[in-house]
N, C-alpha and C. Protein backbone atom coordinates (compact mmCIF):
# COMPACT_ATOMS: atom_id res chain seq x y z
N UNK A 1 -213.60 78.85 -23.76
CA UNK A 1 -213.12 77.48 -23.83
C UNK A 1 -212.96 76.89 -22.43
N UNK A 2 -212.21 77.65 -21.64
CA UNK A 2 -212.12 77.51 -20.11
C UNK A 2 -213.75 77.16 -19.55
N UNK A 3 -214.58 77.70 -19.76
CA UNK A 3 -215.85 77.62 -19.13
C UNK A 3 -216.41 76.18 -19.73
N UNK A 4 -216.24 75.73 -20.92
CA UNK A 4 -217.08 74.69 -21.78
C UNK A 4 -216.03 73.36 -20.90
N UNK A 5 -214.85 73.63 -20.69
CA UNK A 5 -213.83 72.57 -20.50
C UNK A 5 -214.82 72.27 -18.54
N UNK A 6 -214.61 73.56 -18.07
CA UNK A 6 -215.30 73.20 -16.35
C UNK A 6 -216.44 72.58 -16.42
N UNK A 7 -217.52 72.89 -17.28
CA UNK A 7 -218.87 71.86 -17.61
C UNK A 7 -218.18 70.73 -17.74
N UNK A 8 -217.80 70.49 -18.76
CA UNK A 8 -217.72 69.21 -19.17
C UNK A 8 -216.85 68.22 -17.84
N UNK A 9 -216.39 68.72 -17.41
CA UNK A 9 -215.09 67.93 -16.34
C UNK A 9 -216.61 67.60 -15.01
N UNK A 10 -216.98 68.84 -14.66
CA UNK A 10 -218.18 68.73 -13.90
C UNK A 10 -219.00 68.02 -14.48
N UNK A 11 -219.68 67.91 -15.54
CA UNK A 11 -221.12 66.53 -15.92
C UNK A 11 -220.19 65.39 -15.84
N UNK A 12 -219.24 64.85 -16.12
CA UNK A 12 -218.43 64.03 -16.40
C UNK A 12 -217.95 63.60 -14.96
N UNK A 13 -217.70 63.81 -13.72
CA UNK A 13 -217.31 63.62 -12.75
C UNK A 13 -218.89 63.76 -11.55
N UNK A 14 -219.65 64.27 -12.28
CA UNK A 14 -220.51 64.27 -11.24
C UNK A 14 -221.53 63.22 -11.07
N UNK A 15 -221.76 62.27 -12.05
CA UNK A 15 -221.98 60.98 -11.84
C UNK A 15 -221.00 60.12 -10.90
N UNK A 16 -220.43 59.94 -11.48
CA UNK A 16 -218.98 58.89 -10.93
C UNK A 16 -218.32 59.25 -9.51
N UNK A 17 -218.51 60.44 -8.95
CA UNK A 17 -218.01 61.05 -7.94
C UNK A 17 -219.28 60.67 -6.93
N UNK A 18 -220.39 61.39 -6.87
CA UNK A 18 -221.36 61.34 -6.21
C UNK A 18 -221.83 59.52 -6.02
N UNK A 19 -221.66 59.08 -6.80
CA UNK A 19 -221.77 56.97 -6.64
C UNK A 19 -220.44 57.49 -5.80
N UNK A 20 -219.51 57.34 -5.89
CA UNK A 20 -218.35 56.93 -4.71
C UNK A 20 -218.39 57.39 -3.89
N UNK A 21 -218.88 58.75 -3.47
CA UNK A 21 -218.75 59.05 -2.04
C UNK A 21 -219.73 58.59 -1.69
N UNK A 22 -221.30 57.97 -2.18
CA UNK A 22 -222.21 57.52 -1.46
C UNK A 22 -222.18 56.03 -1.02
N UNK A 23 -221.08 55.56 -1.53
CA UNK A 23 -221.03 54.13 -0.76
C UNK A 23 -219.56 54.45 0.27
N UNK A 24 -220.43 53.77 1.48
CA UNK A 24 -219.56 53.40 2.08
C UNK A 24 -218.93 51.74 2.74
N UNK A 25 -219.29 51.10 1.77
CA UNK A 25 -219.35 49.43 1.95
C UNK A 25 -217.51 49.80 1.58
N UNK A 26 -217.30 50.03 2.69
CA UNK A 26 -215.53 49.55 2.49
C UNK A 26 -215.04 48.01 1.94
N UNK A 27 -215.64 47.04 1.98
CA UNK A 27 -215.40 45.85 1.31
C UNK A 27 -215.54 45.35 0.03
N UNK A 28 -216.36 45.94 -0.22
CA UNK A 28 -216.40 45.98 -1.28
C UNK A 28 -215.49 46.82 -2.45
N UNK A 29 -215.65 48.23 -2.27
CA UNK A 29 -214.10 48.86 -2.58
C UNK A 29 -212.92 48.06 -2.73
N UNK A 30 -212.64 47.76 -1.45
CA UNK A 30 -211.33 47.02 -1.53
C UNK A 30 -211.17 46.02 -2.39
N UNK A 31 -212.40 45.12 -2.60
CA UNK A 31 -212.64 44.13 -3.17
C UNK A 31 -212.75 44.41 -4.77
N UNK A 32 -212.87 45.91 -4.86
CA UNK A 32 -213.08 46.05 -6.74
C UNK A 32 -211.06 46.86 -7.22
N UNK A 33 -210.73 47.34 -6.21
CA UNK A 33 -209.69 47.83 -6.35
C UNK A 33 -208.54 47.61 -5.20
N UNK A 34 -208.00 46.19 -5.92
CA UNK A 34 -206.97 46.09 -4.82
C UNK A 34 -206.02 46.42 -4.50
N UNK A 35 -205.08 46.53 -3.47
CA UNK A 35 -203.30 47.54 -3.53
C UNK A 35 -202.81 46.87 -4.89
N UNK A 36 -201.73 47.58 -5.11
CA UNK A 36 -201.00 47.46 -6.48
C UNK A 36 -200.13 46.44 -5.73
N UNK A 37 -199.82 45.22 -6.74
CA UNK A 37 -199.15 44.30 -6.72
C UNK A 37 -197.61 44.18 -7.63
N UNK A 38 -197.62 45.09 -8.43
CA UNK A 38 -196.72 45.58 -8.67
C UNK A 38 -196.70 46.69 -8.83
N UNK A 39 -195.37 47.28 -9.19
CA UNK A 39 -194.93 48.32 -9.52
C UNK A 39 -195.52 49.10 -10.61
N UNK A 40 -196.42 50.35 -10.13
CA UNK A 40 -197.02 51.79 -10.97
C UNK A 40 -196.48 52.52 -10.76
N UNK A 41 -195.71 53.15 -11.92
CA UNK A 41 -195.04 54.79 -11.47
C UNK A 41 -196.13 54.91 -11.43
N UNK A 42 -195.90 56.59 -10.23
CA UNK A 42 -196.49 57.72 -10.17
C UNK A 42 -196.47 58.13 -11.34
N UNK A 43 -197.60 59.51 -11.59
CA UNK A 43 -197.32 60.43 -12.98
C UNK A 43 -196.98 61.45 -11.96
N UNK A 44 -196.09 62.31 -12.98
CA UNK A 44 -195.56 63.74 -12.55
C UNK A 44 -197.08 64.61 -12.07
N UNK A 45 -196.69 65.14 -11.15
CA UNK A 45 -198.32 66.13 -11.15
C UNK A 45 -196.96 67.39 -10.30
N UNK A 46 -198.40 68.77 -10.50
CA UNK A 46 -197.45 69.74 -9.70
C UNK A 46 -198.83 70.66 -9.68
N UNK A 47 -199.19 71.34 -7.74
CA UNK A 47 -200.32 71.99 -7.55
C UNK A 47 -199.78 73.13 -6.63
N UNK A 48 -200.74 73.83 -6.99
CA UNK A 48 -200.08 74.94 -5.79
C UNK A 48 -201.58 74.94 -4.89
N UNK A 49 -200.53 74.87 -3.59
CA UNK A 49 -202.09 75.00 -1.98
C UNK A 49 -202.53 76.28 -2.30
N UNK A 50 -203.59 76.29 -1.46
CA UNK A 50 -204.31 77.73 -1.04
C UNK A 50 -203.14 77.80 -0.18
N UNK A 51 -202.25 77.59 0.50
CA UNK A 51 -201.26 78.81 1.17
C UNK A 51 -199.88 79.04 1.01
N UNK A 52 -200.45 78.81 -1.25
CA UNK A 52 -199.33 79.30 -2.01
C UNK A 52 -197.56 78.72 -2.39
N UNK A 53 -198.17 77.23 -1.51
CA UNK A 53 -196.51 76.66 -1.62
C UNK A 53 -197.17 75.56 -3.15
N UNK A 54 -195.94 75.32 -3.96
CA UNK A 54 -195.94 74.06 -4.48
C UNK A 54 -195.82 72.85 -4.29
N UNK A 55 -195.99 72.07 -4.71
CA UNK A 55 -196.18 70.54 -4.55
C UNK A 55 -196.42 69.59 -5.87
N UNK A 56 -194.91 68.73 -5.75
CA UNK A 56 -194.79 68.31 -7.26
C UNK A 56 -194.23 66.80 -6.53
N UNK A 57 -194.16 65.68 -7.38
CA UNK A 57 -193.54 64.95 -7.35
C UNK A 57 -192.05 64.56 -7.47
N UNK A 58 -192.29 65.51 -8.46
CA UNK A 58 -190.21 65.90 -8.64
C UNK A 58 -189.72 66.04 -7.99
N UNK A 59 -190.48 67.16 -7.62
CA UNK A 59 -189.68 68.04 -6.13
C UNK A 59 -189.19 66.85 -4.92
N UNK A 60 -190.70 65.98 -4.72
CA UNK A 60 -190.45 65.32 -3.31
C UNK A 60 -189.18 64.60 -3.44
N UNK A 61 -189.36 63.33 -5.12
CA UNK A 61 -188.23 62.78 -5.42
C UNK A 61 -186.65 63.02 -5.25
N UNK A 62 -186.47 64.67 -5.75
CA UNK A 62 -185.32 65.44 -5.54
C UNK A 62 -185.50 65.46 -4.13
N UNK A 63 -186.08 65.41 -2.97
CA UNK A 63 -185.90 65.59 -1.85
C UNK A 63 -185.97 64.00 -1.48
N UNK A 64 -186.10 62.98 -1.14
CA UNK A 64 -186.30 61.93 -1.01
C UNK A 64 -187.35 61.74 -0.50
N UNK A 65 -188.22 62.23 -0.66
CA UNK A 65 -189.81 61.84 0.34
C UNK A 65 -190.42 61.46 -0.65
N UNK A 66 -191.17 60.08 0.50
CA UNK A 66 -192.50 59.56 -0.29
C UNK A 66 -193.68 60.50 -0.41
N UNK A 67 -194.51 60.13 -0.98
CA UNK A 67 -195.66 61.01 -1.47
C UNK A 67 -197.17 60.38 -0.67
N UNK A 68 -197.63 61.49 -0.48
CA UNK A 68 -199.50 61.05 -0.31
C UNK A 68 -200.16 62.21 -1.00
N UNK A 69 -201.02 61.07 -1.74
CA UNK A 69 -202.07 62.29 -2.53
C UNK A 69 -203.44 61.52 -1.54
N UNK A 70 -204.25 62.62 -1.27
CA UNK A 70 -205.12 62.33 -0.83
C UNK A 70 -206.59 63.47 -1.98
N UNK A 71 -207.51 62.67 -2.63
CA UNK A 71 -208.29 62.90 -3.85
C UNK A 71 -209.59 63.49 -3.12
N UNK A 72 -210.08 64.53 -3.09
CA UNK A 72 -211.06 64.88 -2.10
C UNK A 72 -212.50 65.75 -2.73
N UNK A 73 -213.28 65.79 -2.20
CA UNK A 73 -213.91 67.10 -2.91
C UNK A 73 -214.89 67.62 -1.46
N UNK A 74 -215.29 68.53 -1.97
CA UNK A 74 -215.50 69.56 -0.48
C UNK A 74 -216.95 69.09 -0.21
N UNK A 75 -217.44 68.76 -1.17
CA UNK A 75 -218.97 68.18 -0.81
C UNK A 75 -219.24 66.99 -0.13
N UNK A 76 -217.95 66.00 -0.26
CA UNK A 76 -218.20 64.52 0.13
C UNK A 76 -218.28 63.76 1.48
N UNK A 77 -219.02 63.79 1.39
CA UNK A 77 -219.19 62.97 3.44
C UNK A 77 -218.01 62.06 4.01
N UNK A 78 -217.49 61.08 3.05
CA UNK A 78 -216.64 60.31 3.24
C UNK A 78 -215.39 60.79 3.54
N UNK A 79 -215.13 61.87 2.89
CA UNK A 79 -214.01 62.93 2.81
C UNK A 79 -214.05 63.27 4.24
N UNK A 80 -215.20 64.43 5.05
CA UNK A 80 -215.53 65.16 5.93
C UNK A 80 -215.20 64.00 6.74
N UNK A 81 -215.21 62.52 6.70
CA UNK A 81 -215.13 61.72 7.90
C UNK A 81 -213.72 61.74 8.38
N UNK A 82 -212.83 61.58 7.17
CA UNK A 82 -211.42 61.95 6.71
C UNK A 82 -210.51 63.05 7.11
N UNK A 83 -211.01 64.03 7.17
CA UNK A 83 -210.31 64.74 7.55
C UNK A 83 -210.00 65.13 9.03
N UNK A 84 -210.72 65.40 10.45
CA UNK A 84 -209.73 65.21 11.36
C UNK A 84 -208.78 64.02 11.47
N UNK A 85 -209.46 62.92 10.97
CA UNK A 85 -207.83 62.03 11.00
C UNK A 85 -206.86 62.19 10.34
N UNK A 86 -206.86 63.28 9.52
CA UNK A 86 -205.36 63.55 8.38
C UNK A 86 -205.24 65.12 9.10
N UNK A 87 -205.91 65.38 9.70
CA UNK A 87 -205.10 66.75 10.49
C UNK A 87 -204.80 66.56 11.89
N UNK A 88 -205.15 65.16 12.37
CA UNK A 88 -204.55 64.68 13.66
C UNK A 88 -203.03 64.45 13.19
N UNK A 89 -202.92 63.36 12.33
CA UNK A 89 -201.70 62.23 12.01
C UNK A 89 -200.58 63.42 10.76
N UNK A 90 -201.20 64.54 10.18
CA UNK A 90 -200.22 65.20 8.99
C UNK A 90 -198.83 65.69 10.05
N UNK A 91 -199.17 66.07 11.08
CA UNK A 91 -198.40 67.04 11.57
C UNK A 91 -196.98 66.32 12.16
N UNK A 92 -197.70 64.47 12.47
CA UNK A 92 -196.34 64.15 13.13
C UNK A 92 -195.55 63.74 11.68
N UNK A 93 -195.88 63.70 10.72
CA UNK A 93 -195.37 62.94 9.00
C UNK A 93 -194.84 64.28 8.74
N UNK A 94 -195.44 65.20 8.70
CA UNK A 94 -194.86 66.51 7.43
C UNK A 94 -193.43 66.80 7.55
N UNK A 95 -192.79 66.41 8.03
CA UNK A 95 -191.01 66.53 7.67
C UNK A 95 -190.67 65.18 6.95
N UNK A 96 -191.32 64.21 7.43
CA UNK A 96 -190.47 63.10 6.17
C UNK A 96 -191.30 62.48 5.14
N UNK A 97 -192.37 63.39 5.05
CA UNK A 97 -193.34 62.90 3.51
C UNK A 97 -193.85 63.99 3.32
N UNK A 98 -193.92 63.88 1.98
CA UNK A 98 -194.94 65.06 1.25
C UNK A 98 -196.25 64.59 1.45
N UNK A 99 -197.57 65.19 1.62
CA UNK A 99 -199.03 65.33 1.76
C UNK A 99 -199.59 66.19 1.04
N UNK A 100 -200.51 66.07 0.14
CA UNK A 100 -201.27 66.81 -0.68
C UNK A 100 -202.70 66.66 -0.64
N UNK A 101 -203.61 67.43 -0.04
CA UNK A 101 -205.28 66.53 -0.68
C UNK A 101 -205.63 67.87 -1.68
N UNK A 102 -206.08 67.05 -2.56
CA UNK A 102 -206.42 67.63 -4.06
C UNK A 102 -207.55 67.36 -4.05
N UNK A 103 -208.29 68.39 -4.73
CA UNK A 103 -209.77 68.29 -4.70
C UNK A 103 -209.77 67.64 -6.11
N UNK A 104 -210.85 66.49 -6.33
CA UNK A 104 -211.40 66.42 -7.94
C UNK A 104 -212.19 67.14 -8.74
N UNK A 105 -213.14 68.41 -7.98
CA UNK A 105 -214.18 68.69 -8.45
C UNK A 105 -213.39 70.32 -9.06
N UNK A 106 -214.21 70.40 -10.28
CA UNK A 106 -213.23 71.69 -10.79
C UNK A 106 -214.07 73.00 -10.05
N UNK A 107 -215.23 72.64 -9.77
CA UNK A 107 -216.08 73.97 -9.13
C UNK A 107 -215.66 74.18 -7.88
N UNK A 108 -214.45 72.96 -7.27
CA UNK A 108 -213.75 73.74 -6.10
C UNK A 108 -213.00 74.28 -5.83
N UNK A 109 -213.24 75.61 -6.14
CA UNK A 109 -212.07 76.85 -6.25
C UNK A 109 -211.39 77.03 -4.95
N UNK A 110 -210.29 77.68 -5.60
CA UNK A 110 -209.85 78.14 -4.31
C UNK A 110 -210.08 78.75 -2.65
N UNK A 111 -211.06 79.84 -3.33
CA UNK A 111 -211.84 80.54 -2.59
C UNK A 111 -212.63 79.28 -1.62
N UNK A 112 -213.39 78.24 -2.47
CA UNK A 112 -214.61 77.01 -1.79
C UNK A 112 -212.90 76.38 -0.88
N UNK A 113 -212.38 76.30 -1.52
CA UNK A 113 -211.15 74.94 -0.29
C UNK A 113 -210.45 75.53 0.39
N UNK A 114 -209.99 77.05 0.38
CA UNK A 114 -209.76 77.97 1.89
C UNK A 114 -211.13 78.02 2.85
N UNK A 115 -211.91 78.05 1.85
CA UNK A 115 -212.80 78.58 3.12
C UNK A 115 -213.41 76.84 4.26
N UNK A 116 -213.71 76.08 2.95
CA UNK A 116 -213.35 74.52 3.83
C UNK A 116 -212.10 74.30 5.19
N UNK A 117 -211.07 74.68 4.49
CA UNK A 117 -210.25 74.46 5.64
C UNK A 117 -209.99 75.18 6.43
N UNK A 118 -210.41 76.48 6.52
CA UNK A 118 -210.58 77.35 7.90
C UNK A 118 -212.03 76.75 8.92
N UNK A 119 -213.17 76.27 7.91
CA UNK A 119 -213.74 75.93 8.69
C UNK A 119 -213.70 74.28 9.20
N UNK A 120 -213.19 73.81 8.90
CA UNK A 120 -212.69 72.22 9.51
C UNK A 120 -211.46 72.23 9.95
N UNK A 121 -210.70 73.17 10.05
CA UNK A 121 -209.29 73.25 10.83
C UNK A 121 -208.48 72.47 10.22
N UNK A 122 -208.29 72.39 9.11
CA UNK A 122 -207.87 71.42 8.25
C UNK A 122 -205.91 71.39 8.83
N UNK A 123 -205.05 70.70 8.93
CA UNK A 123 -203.80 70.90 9.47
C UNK A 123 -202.53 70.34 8.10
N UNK A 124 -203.68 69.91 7.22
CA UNK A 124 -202.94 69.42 6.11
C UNK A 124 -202.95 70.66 4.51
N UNK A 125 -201.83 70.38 4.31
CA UNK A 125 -201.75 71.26 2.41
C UNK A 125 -202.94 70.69 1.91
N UNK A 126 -204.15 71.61 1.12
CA UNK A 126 -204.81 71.20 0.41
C UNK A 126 -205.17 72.10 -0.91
N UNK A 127 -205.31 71.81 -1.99
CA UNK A 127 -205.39 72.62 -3.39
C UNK A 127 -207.27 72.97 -3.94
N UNK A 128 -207.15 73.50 -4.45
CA UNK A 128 -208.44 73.75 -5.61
C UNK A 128 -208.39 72.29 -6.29
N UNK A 129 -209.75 72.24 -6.78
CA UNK A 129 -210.17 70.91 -8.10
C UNK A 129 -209.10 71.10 -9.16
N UNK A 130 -208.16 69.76 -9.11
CA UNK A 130 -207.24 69.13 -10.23
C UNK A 130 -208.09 68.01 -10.92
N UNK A 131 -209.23 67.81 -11.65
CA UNK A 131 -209.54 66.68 -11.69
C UNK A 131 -208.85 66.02 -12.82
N UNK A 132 -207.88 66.57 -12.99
CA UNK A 132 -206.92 66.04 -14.21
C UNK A 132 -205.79 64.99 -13.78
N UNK A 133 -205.31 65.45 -12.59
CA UNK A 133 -204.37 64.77 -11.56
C UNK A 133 -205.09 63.52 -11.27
N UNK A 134 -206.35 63.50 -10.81
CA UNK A 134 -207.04 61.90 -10.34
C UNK A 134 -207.02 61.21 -11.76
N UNK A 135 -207.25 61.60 -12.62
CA UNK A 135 -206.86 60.80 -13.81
C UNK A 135 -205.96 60.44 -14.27
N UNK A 136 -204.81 61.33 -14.04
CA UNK A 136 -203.39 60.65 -14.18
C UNK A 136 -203.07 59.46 -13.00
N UNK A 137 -203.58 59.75 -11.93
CA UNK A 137 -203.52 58.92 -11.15
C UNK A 137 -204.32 57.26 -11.59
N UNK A 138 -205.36 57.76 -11.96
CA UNK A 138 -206.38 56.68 -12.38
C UNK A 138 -207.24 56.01 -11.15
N UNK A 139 -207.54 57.15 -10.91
CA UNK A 139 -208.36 57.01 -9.60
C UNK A 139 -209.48 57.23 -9.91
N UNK A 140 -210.91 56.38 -9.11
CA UNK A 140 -212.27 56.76 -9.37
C UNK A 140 -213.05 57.13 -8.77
N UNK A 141 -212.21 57.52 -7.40
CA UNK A 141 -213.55 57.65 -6.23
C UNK A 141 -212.49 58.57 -5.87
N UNK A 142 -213.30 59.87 -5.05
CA UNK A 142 -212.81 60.89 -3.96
C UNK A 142 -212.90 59.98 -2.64
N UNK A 143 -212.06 60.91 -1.86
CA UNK A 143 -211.86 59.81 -0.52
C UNK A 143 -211.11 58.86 -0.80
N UNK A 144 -209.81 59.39 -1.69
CA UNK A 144 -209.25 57.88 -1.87
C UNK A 144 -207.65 58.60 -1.88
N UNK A 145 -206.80 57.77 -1.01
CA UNK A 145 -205.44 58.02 -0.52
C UNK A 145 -204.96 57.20 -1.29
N UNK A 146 -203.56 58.09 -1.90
CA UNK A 146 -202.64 56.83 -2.62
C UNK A 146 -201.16 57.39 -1.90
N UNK A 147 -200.49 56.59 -1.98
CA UNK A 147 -198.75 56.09 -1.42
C UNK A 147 -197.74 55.98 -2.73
N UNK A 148 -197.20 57.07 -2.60
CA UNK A 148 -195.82 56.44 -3.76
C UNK A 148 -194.50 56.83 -3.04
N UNK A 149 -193.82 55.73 -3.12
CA UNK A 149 -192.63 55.66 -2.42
C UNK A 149 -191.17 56.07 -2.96
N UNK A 150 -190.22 56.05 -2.35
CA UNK A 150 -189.29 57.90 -2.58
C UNK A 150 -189.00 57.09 -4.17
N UNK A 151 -188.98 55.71 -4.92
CA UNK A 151 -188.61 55.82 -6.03
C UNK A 151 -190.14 55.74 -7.43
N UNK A 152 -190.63 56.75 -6.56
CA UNK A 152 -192.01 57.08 -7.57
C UNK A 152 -192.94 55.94 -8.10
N UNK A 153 -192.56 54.92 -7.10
CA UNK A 153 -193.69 54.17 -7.31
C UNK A 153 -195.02 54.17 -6.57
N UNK A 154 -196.58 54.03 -7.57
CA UNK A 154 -197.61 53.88 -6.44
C UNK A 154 -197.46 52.96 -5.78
N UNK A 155 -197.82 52.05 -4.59
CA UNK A 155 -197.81 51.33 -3.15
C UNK A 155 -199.23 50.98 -2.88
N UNK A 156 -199.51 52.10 -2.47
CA UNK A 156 -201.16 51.55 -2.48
C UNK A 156 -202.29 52.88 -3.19
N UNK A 157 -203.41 52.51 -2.67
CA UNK A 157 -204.84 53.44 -3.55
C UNK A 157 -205.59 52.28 -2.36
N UNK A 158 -206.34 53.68 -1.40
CA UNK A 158 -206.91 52.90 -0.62
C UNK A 158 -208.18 54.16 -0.93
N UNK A 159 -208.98 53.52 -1.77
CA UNK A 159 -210.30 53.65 -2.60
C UNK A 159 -211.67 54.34 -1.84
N UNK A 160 -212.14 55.77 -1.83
CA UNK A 160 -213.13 55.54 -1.42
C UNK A 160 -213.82 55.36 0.44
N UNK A 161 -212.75 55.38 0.98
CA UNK A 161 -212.39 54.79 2.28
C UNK A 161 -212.22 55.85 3.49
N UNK A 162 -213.42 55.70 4.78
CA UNK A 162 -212.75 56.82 5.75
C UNK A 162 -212.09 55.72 6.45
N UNK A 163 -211.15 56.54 7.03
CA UNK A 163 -209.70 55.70 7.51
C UNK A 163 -209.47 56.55 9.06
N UNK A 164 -209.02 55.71 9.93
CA UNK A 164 -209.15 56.12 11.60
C UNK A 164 -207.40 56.46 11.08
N UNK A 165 -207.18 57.21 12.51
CA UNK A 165 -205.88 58.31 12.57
C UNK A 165 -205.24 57.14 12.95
N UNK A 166 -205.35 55.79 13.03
CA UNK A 166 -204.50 54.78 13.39
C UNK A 166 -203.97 54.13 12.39
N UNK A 167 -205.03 54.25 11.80
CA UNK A 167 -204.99 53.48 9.75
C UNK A 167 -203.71 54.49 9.18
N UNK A 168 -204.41 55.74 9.04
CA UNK A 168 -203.18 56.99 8.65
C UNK A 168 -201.82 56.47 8.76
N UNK A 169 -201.51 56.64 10.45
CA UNK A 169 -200.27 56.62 10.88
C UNK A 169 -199.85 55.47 10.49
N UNK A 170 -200.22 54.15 10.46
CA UNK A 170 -199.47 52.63 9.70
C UNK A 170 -199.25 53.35 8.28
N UNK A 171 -200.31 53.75 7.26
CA UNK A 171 -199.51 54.13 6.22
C UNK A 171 -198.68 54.84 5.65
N UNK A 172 -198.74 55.91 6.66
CA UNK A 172 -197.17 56.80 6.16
C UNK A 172 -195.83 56.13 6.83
N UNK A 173 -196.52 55.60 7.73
CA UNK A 173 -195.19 54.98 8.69
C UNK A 173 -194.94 54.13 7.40
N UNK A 174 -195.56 52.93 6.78
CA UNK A 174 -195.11 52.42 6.00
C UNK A 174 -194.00 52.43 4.78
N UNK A 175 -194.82 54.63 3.95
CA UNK A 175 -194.31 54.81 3.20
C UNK A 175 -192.61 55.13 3.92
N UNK A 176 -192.70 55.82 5.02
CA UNK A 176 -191.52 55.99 5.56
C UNK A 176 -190.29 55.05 5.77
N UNK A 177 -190.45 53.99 6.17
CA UNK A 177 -189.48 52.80 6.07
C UNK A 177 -189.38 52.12 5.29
């Protein structure tokens, strides 16, 4: 059942995934999915990293930290652009926000996203394929950062998007104050 469920999540995401990481017309993005104008709870999610800690929303809530999910998959260019700027900017945030990048793709095992982040020096928590979590989220593109703030609301979903370590730092700074 486990095996029929990973097909299916994989044919099912591998259209829709592969279109989003291949555009990079940031204006357009923005232009099909704009910040939330009001108020979206978060959904509860809870992942464990490859280096075995948890990471829940509850948790952050019970702690007062805002949240970043960052939606990724190990194949995606847009992603790869992404990541030294979230392992420049994680390190000065990781005491007053939670950071998560979650892979969407279910064929990215554990084993595939340790071995990614030893070889990109990755400085941020990152998990195996949840592609269940981007759906609770209601997200459609990898490469896409969302913000929920300490009272579990989403903030933004910045879609699809490589983002400079300057972009980063305004948005956690944001979620932070």
């Amino acid at each position: 059942m486990k095996l029929n469920v990973n097909i299916f999540f994989a044919f099912l995401f591998s259209a829709l995934l592969v279109a989003g990481c291949a555009s990079d017309d940031n204006s357009e993005n923005e232009a099909s999915q704009p910040e939330q104008e009001q108020a979206e709870k978060a959904p509860d999610f809870e992942v464990t990293t490859i280096d075995g800690n948890t990471i829940s929303l509850k948790q952050s809530m019970e702690e007062d930290k805002p949240v970043v999910v960052y939606f990724m998959a190990s194949w995606c260019s847009t992603c790869a652009r992404n990541w030294p700027a979230l392992s420049e900017v994680y390190p000065e945030f990781e005491n007053d926000l939670t950071f998560v990048a979650i892979s969407i793709d279910p064929s990215d095992s554990e084993d595939v996203i340790r071995k990614l982040a030893k070889d990109r020096n990755f400085k941020f928590p990152s998990t195996e394929g949840h592609p269940q979590v981007m759906l609770d989220f209601g997200v459609s593109n990898q490469a896409t950062t969302v913000g929920v703030d300490r009272q579990g609301n989403i903030v933004f979903k910045k879609p699809g998007q490589a983002l400079s370590a300057d972009e980063y730092r305004s948005l956690f700074a944001g979620l932070i104050n």
